[in-house]
Protein backbone atom coordinates (compact mmCIF):
# COMPACT_ATOMS: atom_id res chain seq x y z
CA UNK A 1 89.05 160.10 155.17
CA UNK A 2 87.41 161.85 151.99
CA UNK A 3 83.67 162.73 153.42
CA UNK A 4 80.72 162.13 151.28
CA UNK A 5 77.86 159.61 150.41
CA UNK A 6 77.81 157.26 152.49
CA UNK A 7 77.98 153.20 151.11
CA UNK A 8 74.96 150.77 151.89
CA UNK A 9 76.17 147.33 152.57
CA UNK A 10 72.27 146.16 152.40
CA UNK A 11 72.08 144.84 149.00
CA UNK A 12 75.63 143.05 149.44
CA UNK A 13 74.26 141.26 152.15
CA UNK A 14 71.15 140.35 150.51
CA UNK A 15 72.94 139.18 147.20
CA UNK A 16 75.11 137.21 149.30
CA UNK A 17 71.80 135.43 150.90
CA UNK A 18 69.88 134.33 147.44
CA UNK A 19 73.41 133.22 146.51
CA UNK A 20 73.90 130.88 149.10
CA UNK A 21 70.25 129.25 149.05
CA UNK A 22 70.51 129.11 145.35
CA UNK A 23 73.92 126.50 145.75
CA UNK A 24 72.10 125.19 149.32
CA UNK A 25 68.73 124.30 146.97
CA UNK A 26 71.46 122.22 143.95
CA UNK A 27 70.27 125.23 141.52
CA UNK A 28 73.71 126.34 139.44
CA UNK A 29 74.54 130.43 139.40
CA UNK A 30 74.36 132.00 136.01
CA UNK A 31 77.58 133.08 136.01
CA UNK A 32 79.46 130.99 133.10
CA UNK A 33 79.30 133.53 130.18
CA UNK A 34 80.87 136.61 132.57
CA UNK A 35 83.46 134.35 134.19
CA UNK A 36 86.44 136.45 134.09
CA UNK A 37 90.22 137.09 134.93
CA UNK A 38 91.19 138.38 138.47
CA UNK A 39 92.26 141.66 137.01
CA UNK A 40 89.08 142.45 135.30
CA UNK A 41 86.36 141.51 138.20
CA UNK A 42 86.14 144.84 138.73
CA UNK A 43 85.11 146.30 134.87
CA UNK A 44 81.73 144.82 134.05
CA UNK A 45 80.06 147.75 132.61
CA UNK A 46 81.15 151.03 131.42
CA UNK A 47 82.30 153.35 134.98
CA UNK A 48 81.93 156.85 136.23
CA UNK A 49 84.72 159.14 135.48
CA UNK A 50 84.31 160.87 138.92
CA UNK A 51 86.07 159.14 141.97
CA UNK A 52 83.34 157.99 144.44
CA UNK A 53 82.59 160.23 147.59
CA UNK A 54 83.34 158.86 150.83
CA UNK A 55 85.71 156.28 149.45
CA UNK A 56 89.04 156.13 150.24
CA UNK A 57 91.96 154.74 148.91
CA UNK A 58 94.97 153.72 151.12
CA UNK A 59 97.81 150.59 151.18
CA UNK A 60 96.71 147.65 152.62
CA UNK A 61 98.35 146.42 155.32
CA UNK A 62 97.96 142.67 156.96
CA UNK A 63 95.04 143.70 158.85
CA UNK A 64 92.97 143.99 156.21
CA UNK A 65 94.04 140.53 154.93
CA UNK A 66 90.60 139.05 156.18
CA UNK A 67 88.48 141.79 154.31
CA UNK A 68 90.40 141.01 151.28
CA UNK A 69 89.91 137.47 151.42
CA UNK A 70 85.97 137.78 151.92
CA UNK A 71 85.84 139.93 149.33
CA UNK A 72 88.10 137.64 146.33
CA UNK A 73 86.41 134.53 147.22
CA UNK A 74 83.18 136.33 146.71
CA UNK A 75 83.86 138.07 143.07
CA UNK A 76 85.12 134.05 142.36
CA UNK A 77 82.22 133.20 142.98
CA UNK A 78 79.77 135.58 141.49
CA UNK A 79 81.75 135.66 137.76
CA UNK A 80 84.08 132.98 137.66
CA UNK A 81 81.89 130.17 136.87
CA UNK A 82 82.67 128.69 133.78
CA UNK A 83 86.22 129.46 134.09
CA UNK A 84 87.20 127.80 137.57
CA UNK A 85 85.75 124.30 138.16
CA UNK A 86 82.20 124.70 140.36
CA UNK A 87 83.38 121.89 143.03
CA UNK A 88 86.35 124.93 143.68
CA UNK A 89 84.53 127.70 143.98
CA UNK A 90 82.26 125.81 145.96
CA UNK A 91 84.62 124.74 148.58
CA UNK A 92 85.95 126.50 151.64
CA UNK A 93 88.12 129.23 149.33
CA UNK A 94 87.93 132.28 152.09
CA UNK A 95 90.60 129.80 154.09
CA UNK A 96 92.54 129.49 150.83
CA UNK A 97 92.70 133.02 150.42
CA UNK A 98 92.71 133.86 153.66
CA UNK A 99 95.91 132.04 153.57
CA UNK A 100 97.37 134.19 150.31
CA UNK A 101 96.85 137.36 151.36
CA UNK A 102 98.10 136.90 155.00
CA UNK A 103 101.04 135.91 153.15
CA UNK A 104 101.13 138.72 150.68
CA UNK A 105 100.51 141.08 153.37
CA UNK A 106 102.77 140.10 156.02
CA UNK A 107 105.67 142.14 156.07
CA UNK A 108 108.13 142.68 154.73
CA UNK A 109 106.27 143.17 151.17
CA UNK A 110 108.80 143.00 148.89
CA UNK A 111 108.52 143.70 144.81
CA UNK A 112 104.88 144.18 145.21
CA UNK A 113 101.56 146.63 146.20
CA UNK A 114 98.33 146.12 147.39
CA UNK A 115 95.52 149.20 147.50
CA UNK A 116 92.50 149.17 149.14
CA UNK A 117 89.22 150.64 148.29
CA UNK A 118 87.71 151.90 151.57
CA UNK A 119 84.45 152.97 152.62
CA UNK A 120 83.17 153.44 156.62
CA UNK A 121 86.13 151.30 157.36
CA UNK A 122 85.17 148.66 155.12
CA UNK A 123 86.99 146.90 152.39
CA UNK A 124 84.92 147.51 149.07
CA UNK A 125 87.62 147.09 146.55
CA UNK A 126 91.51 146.18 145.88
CA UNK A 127 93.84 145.70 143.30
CA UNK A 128 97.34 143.71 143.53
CA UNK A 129 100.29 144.48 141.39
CA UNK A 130 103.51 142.37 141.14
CA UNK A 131 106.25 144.04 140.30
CA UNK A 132 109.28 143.14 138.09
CA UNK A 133 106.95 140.08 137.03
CA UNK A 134 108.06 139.67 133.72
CA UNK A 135 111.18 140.54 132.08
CA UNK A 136 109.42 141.50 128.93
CA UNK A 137 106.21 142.38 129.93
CA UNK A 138 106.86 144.21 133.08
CA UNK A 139 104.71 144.55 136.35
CA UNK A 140 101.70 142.53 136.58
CA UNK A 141 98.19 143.80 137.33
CA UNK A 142 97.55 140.41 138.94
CA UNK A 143 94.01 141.44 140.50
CA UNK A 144 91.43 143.97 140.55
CA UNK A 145 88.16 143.34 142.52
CA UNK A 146 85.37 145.88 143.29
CA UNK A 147 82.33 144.92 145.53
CA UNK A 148 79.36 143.52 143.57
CA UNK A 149 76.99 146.18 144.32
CA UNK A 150 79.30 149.12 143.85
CA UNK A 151 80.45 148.72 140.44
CA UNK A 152 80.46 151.23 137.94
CA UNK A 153 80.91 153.80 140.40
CA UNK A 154 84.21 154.74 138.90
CA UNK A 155 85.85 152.78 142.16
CA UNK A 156 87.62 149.81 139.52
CA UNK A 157 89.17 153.13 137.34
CA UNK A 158 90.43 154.82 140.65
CA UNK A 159 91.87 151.48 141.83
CA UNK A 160 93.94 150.95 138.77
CA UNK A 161 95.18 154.72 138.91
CA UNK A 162 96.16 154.35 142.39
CA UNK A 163 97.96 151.54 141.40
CA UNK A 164 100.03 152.61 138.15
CA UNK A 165 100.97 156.35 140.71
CA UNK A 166 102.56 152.96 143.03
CA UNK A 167 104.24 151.50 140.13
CA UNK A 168 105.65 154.76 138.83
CA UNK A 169 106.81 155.85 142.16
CA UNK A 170 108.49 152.15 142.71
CA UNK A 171 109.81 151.92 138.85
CA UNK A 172 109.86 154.72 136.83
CA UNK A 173 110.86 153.41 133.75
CA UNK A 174 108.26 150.00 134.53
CA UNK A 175 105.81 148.72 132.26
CA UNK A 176 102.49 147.20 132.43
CA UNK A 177 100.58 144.01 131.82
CA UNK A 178 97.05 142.01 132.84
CA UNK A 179 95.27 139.18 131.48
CA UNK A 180 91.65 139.00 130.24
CA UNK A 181 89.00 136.11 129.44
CA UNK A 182 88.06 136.31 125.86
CA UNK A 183 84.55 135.41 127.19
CA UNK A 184 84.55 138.67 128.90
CA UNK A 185 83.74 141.73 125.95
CA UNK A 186 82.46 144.37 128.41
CA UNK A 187 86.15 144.11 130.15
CA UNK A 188 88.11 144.25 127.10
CA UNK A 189 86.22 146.92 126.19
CA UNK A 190 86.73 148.71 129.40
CA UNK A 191 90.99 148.36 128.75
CA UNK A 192 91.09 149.20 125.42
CA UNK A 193 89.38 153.05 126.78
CA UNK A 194 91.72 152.66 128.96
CA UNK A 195 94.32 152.80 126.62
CA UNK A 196 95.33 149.20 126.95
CA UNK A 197 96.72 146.97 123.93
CA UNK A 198 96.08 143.63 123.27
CA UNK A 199 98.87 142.09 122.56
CA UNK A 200 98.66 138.03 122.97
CA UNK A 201 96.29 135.50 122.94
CA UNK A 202 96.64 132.31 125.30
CA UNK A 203 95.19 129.19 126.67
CA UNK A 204 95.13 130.18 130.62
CA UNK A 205 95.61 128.14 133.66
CA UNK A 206 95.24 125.78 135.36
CA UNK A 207 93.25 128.10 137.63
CA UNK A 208 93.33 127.49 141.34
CA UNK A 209 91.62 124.41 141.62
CA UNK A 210 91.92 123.48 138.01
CA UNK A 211 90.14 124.81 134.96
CA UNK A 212 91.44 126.37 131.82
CA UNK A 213 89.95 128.70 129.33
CA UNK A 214 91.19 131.50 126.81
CA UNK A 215 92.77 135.10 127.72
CA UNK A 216 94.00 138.22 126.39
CA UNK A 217 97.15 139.88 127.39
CA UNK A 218 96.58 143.78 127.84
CA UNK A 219 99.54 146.20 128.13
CA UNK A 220 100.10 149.53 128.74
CA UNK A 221 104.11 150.59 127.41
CA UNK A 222 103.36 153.87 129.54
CA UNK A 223 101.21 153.44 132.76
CA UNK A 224 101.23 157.33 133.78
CA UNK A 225 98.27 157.12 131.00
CA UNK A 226 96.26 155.51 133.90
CA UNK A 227 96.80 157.60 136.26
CA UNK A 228 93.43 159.85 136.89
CA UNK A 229 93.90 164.12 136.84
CA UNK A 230 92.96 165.33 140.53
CA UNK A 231 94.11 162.42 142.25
């Protein structure tokens, strides 16, 4: 494990308190005009270019499928409002994705990679890619979460390098896509420095639990471009 700065989990925990008395007390989270994609949770403002000291960045493996779970519903809730229906993301979705990532997790994992962010042996970030998704499109990007508290700490950037090294090593020749909410500027603007090209515009879903609203395709015909020097 890479030593450095450690990570406070104090103002997750906190965040995660006013959160839950604000839905307890009827009052509605702000969230509707930053409601966003799975793979572009983790961009919300512009990151640093130096990977994060004492993180670490491993494959995830079915243990971790609980950490993972916490951790999706969680950046659901916070900035998908808007997109996904409130009575959804209100509901019990750490079972629901509790039950998707023990199955994406349980071996054997075939066509696929998961990476974990880790920091004191916590989960503080992931990103899922699907391999051989599409036949014109290529591997999917199909999510990308970093802890609330932690972003723009250049975590998100590492996570999709870590994740285009997997998809070189897997497929070579492989290229790759993501969606993103049109509602969501500071994420576009996030893939198009990273080199990313927008290439469609769609009506989404339905989303888990129903609930549609427009995205942009990003692709990358070379993802070595991702991939961060030093790592």
């Amino acid at each position: 494990m890479i030593i450095g700065t450690r990570v406070s989990f104090g103002p997750f925990i906190k965040s995660d308190q006013r959160d839950l008395a604000l839905r307890r007390s009827g009052s509605r989270l702000r969230h509707g005009a930053n409601a966003r994609t799975d793979e572009e949770a983790a961009m919300t403002r512009t990151s640093n270019d130096s990977p994060q000291p004492g993180v670490r960045y491993r494959a995830a493996t079915e243990h971790d499928a609980g950490a993972i779970a916490a951790l999706h519903a969680d950046s659901w809730r916070r900035h998908y409002r808007g997109a996904y229906l409130d009575e959804y993301l209100d509901g019990d979705i750490v079972t629901e994705r509790l039950e998707v990532w023990t199955s994406r997790l349980t071996p054997p994992r075939l066509n696929q990679h998961t990476v974990c962010a880790d920091a004191d042996d916590h989960v503080i970030g992931f990103a899922h890619t699907v391999f051989d998704h599409d036949s014109k499109w290529g591997a999917l990007l199909d999510n990308l979460h970093v802890r609330s508290d932690l972003k723009g700490q250049g975590i998100g950037k590492q996570l999709l390098s870590e994740s285009a090294q997997e998809l070189i090593r897997h497929r070579p020749s492989a290229t790759l896509y993501l969606w993103v909410l049109d509602q969501n500027v500071a994420a576009q603007s996030f893939y198009d420095a990273c080199g990313g090209t927008k290439v469609e515009t769609a009506l989404r879903g339905p989303f888990p639990g129903g609930g549609r609203a427009v995205g942009h395709r990003y692709f990358w015909l070379e993802p070595s471009r991702l991939v961060r020097r030093g790592t």
